[in-house]
Protein backbone atom coordinates (compact mmCIF):
# COMPACT_ATOMS: atom_id res chain seq x y z
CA UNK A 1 -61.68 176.08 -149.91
CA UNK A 2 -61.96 179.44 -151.90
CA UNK A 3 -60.13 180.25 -155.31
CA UNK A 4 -59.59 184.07 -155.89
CA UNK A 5 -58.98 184.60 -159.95
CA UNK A 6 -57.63 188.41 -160.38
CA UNK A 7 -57.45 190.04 -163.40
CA UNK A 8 -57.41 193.89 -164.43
CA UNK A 9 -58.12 195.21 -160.96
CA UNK A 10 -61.49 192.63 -160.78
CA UNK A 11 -61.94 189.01 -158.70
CA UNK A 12 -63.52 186.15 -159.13
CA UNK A 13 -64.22 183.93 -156.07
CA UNK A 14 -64.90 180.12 -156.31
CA UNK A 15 -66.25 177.55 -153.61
CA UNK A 16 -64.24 174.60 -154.44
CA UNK A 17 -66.01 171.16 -153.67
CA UNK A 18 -64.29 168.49 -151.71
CA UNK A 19 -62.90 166.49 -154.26
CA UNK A 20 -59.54 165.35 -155.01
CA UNK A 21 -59.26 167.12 -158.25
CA UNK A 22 -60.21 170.17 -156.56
CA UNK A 23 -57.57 169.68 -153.50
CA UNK A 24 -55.23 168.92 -156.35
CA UNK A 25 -55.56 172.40 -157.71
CA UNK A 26 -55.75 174.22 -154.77
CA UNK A 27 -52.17 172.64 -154.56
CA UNK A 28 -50.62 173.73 -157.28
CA UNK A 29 -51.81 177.52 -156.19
CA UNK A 30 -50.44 180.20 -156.28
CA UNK A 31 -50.37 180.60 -160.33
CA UNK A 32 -50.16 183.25 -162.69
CA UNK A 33 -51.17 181.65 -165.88
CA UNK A 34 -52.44 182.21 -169.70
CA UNK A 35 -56.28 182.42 -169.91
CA UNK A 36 -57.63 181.47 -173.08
CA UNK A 37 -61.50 181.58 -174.61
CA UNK A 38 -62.92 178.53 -175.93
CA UNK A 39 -65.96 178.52 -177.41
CA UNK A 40 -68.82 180.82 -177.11
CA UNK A 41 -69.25 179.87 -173.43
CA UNK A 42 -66.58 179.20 -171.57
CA UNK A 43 -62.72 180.66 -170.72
CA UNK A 44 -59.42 177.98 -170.12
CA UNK A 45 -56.29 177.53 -168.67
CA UNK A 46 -53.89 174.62 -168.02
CA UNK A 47 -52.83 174.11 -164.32
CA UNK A 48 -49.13 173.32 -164.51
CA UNK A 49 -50.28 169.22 -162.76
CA UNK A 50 -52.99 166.77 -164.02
CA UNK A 51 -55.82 166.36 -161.54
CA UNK A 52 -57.36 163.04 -160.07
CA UNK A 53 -60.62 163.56 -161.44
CA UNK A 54 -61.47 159.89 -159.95
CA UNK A 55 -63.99 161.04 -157.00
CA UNK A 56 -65.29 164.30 -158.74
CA UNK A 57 -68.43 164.65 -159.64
CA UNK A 58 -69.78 165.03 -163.60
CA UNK A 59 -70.32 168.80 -164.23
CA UNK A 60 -74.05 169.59 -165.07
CA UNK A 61 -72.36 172.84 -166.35
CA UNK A 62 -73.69 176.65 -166.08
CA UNK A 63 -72.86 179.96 -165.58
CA UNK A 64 -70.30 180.12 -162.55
CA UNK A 65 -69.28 176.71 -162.92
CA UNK A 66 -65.54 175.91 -162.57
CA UNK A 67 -64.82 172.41 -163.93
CA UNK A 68 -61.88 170.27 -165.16
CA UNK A 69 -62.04 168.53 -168.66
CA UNK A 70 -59.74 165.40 -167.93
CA UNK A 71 -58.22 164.81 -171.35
CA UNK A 72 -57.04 168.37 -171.73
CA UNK A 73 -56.26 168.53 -168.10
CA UNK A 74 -57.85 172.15 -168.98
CA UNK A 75 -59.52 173.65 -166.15
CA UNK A 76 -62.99 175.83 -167.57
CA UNK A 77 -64.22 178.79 -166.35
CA UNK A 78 -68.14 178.43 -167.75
CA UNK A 79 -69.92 182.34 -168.06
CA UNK A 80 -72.99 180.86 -169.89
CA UNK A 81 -74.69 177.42 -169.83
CA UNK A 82 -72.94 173.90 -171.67
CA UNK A 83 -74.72 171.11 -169.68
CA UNK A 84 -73.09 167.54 -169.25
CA UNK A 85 -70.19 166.36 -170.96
CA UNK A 86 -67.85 163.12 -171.16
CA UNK A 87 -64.86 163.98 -168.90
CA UNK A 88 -66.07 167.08 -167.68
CA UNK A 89 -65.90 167.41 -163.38
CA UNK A 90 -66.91 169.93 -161.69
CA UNK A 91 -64.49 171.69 -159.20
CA UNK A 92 -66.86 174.57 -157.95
CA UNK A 93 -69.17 177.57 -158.15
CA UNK A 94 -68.49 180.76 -158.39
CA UNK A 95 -69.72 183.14 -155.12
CA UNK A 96 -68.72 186.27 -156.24
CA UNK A 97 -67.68 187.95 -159.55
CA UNK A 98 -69.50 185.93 -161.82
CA UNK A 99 -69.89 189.31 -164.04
CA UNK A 100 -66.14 189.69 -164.73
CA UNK A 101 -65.52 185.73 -166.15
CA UNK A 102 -66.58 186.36 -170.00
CA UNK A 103 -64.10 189.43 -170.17
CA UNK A 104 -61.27 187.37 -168.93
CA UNK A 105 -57.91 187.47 -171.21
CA UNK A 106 -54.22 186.98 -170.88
CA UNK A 107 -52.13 186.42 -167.57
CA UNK A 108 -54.35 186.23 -164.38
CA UNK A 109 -53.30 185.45 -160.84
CA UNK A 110 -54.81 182.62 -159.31
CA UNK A 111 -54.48 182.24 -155.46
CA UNK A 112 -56.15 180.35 -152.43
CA UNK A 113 -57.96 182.05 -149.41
CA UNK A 114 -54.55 182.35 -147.46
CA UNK A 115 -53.03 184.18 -149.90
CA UNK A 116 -53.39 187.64 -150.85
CA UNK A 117 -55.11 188.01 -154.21
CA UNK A 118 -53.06 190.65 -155.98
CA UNK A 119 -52.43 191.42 -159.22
């Protein structure tokens, strides 16, 4: 499964892993949605469902990682290194566009790979 994040005429593609959280927000796709930075590392937005983070696996977080932080129900867009953290799953890598997550802001589109990624 493939995530397309579009954004001021530039996409970001993520390789989502196979677990439930991940099928969970693939679900709830297509979305346009608020991005929001957080920290010096990392950009956020809130899927409209909670995920079932219960088979994902513990982010070891880095730049391209796309992970869910369970008691937010935030999902987080890393562009620089964090590392572990309580609560934090990963949902996927990034494959292509890993240059254009840091400059991310406001409304983005959010689509799977059947749907055209357009902003």
């Amino acid at each position: 499964m493939r995530v397309y994040v579009t954004s001021n005429g530039n996409t970001i593609v993520y390789g989502l892993n196979g677990s439930q959280a991940a099928k969970d927000l693939y679900a709830q796709l297509s979305l346009t949605i608020e991005v929001e930075d957080y920290s010096t590392n990392e950009k956020i937005f809130y899927p409209p469902g909670k995920l079932d983070a219960s088979d994902a696996p513990v982010a070891d977080a880095g730049k391209g990682t796309l992970a869910y932080y369970a008691p937010w129900g935030d999902v987080v867009m890393f562009y620089d290194h964090f590392g572990k953290g309580s609560s934090l799953y990963e949902l996927g890598t990034v494959i292509s566009g890993e240059e254009f997550i840091e400059a991310l802001s406001g409304s983005v589109l959010i689509t799977g790979e059947n749907e055209t990624a357009q902003e």
